[in-house]
Protein backbone atom coordinates (compact mmCIF):
# COMPACT_ATOMS: atom_id res chain seq x y z
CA UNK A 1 19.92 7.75 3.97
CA UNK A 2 18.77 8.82 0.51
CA UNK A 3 18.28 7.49 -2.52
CA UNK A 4 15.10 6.48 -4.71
CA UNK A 5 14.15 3.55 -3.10
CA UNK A 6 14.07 6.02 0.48
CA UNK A 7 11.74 8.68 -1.47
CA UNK A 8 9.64 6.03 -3.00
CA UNK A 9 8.81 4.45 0.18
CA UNK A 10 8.29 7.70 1.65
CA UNK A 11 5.90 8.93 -0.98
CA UNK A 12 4.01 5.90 -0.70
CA UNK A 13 3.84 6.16 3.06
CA UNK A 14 2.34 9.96 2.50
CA UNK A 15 -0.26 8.14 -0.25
CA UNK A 16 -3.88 9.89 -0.33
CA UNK A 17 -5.33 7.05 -1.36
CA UNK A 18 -4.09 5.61 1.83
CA UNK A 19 -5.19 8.12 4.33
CA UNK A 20 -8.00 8.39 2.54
CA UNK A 21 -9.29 4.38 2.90
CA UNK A 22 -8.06 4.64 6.83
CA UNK A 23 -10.33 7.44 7.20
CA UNK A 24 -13.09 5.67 5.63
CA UNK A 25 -13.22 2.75 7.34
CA UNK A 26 -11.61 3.75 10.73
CA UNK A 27 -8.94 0.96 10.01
CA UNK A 28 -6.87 0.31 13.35
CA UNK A 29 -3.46 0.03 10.61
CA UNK A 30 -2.55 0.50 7.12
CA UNK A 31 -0.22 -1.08 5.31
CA UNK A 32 1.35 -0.08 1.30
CA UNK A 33 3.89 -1.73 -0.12
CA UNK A 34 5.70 -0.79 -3.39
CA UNK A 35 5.25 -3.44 -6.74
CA UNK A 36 8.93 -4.65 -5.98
CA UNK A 37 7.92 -5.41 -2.11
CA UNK A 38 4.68 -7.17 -2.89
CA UNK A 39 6.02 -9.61 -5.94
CA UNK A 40 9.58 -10.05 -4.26
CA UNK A 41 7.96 -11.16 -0.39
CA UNK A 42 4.42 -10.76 -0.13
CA UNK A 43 3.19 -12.70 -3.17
CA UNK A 44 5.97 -15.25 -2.30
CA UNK A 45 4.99 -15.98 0.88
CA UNK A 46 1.55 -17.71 1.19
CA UNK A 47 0.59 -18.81 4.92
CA UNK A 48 2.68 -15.77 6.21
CA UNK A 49 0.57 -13.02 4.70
CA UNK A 50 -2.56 -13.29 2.16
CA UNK A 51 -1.65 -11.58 -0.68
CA UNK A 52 -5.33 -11.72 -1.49
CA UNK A 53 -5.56 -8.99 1.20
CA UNK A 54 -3.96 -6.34 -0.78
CA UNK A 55 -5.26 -3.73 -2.94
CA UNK A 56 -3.26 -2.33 -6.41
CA UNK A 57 -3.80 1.44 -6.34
CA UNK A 58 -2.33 4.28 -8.10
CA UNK A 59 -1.32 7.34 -6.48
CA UNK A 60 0.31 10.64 -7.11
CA UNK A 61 2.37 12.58 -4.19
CA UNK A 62 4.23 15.33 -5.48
CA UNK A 63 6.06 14.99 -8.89
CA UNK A 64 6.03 10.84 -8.70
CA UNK A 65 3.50 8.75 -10.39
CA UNK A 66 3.36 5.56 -7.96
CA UNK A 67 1.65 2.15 -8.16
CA UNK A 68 1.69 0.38 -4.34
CA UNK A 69 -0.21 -2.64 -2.90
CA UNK A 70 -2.76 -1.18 -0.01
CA UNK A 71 -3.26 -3.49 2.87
CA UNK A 72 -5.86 -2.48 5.48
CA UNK A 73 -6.74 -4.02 8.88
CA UNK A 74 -10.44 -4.31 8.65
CA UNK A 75 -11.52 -7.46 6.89
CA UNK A 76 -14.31 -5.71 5.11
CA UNK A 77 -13.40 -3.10 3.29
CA UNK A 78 -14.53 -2.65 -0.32
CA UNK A 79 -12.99 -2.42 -2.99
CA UNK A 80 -11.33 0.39 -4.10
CA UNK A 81 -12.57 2.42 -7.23
């Protein structure tokens, strides 16, 4: 498969800013979701998921420029910078 959705979500995936905040706070899981996933389903979807639980970061990874929604497992992690 190929194509930019594939590269986005892979760059995303590779995030620092999401290694980074697992690191930190020894999160058992990690979850980032591009703009388009977290309006289209995750935003939509109240008593499925709490969108509250999700953090807008920025992040570069190679040449791309990427904004994603950072979910983390532990329920107190602060906020990101």
């Amino acid at each position: 498969m190929t194509g930019s959705a594939i590269i986005r979500t892979a760059r995303l995936l590779e995030a620092p800013v999401l290694k980074d905040w697992l690191a930190i706070t020894q999160a058992d899981l990690g979850f980032i979701a591009s703009t388009f996933v977290y309006e289209s389903v995750i935003a939509q979807a109240p008593g499925q998921v709490n969108p509250a639980g999700y953090q807008l970061v920025n992040c570069t990874v190679k040449e791309s420029e990427l904004t994603g929604w950072m979910h983390l497992s532990e329920a107190t992690v602060p906020p990101i910078p």
